[in-house]
PDB file of N, CA and C in Angstrom:
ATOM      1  N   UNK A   1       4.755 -26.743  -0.369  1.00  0.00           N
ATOM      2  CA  UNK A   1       5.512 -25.910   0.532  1.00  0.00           C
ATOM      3  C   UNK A   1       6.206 -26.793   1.561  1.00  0.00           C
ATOM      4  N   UNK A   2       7.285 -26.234   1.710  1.00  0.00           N
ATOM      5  CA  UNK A   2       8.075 -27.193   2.951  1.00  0.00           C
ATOM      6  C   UNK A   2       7.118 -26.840   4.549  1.00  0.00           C
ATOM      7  N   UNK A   3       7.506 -27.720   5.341  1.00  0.00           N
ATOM      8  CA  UNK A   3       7.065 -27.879   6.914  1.00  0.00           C
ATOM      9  C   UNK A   3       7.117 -26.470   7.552  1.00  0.00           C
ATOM     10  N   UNK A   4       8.681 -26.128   7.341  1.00  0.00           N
ATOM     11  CA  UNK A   4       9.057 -24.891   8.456  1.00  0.00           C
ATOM     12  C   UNK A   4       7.968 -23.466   7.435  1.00  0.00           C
ATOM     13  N   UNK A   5       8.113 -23.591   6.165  1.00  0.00           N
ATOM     14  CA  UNK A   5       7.257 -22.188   5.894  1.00  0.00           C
ATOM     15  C   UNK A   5       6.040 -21.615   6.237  1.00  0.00           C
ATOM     16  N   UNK A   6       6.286 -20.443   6.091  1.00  0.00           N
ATOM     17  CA  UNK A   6       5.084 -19.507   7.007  1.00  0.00           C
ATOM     18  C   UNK A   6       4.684 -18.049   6.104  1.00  0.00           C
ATOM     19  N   UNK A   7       3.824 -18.248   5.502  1.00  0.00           N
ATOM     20  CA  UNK A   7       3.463 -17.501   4.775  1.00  0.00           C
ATOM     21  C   UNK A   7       2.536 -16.058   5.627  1.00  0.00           C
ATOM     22  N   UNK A   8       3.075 -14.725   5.521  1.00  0.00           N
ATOM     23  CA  UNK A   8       2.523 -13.784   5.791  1.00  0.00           C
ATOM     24  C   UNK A   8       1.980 -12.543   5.474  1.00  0.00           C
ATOM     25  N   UNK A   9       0.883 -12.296   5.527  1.00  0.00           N
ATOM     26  CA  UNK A   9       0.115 -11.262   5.093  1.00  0.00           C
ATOM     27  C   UNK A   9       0.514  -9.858   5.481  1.00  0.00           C
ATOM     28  N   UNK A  10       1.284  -8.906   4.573  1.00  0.00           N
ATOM     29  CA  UNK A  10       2.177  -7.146   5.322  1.00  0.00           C
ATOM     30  C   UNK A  10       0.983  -6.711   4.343  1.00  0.00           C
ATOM     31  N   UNK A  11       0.824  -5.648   5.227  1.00  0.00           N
ATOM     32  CA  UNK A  11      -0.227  -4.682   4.510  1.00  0.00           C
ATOM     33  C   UNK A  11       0.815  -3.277   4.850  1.00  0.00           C
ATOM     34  N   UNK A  12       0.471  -2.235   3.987  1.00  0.00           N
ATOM     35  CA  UNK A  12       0.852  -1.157   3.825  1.00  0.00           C
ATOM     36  C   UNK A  12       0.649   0.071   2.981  1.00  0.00           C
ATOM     37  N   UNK A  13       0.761   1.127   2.809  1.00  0.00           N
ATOM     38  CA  UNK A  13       0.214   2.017   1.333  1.00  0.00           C
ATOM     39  C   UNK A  13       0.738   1.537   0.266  1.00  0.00           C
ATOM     40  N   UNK A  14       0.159   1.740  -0.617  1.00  0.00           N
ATOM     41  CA  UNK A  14       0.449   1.328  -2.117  1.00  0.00           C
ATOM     42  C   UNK A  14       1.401   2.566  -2.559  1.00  0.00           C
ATOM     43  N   UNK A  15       1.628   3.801  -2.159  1.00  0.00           N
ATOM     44  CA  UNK A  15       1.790   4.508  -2.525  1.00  0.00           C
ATOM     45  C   UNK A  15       3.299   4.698  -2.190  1.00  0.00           C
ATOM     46  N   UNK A  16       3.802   4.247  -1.272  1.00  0.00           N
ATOM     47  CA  UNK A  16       5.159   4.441  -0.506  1.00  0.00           C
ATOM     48  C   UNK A  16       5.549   3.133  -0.011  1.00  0.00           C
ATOM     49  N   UNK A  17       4.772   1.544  -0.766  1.00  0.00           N
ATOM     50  CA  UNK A  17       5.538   0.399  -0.683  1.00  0.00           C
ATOM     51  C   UNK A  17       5.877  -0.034   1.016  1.00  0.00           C
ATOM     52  N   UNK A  18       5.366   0.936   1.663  1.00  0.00           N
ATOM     53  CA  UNK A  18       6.088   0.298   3.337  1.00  0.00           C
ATOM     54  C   UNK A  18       5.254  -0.487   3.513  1.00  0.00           C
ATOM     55  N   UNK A  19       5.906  -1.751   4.169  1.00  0.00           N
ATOM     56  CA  UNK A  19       4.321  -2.481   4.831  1.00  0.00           C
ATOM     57  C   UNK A  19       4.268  -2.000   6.840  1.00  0.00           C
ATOM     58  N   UNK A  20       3.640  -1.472   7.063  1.00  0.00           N
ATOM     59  CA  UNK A  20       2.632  -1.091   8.489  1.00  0.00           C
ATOM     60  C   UNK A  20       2.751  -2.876   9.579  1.00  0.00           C
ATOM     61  N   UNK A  21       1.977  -3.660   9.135  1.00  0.00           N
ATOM     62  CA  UNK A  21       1.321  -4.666   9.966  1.00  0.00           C
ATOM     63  C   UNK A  21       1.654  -5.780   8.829  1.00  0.00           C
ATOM     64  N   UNK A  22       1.387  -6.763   9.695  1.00  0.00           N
ATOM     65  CA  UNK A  22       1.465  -8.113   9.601  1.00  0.00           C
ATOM     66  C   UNK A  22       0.809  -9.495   9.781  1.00  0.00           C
ATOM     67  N   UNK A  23       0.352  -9.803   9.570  1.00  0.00           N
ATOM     68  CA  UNK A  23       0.033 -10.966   9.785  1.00  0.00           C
ATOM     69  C   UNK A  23       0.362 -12.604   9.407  1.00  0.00           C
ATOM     70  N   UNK A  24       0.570 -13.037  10.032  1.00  0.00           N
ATOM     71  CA  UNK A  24       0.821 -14.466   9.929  1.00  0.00           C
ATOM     72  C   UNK A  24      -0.265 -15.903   9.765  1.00  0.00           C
ATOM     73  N   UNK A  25      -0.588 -16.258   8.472  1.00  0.00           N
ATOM     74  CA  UNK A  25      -1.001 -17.011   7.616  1.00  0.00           C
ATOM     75  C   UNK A  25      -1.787 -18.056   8.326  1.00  0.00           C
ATOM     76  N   UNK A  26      -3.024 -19.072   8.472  1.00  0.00           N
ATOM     77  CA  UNK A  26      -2.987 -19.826   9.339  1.00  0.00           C
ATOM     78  C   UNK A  26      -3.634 -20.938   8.250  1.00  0.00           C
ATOM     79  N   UNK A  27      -3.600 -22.122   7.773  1.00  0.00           N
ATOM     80  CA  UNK A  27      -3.972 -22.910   6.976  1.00  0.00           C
ATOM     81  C   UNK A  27      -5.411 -22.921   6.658  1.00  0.00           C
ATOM     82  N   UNK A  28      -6.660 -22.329   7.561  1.00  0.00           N
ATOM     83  CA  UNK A  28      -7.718 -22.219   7.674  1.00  0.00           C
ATOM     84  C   UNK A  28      -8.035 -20.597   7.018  1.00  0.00           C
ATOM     85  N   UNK A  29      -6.791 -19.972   7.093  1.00  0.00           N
ATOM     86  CA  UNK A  29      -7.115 -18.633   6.454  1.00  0.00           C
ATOM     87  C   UNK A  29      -7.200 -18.647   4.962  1.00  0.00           C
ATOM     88  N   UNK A  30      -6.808 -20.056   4.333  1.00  0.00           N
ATOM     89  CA  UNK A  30      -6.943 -20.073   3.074  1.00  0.00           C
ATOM     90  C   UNK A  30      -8.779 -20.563   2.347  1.00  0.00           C
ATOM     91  N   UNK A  31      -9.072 -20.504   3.262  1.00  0.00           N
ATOM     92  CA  UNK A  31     -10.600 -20.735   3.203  1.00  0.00           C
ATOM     93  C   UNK A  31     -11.755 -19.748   3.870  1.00  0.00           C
ATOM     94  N   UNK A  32     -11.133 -18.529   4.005  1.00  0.00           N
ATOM     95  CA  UNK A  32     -11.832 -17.347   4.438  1.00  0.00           C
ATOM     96  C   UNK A  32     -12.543 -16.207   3.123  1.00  0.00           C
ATOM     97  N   UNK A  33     -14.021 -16.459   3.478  1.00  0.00           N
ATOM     98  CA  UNK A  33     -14.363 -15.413   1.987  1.00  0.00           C
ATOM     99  C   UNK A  33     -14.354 -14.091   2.819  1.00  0.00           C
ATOM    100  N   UNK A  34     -13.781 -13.006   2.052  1.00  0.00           N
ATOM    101  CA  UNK A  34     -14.723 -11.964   2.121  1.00  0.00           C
ATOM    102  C   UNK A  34     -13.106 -10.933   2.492  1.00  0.00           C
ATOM    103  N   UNK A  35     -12.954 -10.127   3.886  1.00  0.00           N
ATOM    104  CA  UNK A  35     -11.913  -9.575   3.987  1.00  0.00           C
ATOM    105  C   UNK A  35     -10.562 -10.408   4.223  1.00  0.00           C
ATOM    106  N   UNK A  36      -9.591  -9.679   4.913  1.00  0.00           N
ATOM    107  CA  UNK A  36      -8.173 -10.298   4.744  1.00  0.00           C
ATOM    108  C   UNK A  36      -7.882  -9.583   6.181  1.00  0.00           C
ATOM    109  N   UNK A  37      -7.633 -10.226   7.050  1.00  0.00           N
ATOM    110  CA  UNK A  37      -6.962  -9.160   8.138  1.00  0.00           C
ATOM    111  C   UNK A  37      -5.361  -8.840   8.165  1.00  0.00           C
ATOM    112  N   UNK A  38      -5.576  -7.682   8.614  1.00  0.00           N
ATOM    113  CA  UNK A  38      -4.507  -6.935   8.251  1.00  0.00           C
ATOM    114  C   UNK A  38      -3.003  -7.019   9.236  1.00  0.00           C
ATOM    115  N   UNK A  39      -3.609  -7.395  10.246  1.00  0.00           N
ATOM    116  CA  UNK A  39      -2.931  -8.095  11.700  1.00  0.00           C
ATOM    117  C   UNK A  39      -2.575  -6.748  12.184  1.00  0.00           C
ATOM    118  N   UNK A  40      -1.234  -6.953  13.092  1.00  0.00           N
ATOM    119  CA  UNK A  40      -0.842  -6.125  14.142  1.00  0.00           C
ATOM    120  C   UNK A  40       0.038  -5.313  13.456  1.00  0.00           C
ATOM    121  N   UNK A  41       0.652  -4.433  14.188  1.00  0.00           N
ATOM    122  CA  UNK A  41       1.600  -3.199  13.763  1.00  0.00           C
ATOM    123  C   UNK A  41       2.840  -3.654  13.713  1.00  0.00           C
ATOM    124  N   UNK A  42       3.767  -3.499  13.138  1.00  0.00           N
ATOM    125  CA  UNK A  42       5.586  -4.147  13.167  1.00  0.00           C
ATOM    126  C   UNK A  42       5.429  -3.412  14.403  1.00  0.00           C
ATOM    127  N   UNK A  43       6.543  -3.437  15.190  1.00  0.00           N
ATOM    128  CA  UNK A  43       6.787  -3.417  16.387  1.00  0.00           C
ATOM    129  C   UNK A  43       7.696  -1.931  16.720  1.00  0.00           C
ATOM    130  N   UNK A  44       8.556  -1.663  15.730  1.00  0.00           N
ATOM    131  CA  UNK A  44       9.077  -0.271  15.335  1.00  0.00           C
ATOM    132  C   UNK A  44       8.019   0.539  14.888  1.00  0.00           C
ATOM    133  N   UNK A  45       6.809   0.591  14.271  1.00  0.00           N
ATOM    134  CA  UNK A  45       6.324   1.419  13.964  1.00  0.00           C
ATOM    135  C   UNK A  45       5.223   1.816  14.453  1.00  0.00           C
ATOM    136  N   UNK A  46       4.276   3.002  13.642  1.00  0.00           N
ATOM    137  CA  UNK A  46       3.109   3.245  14.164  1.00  0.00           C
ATOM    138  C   UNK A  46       2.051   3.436  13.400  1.00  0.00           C
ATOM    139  N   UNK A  47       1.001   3.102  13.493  1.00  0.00           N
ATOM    140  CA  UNK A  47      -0.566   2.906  13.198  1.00  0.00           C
ATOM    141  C   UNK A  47      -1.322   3.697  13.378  1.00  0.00           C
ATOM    142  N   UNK A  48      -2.055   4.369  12.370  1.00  0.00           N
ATOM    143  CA  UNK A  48      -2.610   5.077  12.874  1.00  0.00           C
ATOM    144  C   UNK A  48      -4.133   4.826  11.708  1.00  0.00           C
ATOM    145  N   UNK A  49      -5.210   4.674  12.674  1.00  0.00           N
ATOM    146  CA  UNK A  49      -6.655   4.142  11.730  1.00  0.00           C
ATOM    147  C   UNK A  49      -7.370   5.273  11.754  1.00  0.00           C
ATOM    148  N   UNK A  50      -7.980   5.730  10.772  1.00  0.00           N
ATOM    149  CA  UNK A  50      -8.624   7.293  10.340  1.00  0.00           C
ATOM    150  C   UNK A  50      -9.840   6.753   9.571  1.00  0.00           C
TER     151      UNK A  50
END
């Protein structure tokens, strides 16, 4: 991978393809077992956890 890239994690429904949140990749996250965080909300939209 080049220097400037930045690989990021969009989560969203499977069902309607939008991605919700975001997160941004950190070189140490490639060595994380278990979940995936989902990060923060895009900034236009809204979240809602049920």
């Amino acid at each position: 991978m080049n220097a400037g890239t930045q690989l990021v994690n969009m989560y969203g429904i499977t069902e309607t393809t939008v991605h919700v949140t975001y997160y941004p990749l950190q070189p140490e996250d490639a060595q994380r077992i278990g979940a995936s965080p989902i990060g923060k909300r895009i900034p236009d939209l809204q979240l809602y956890l049920l």
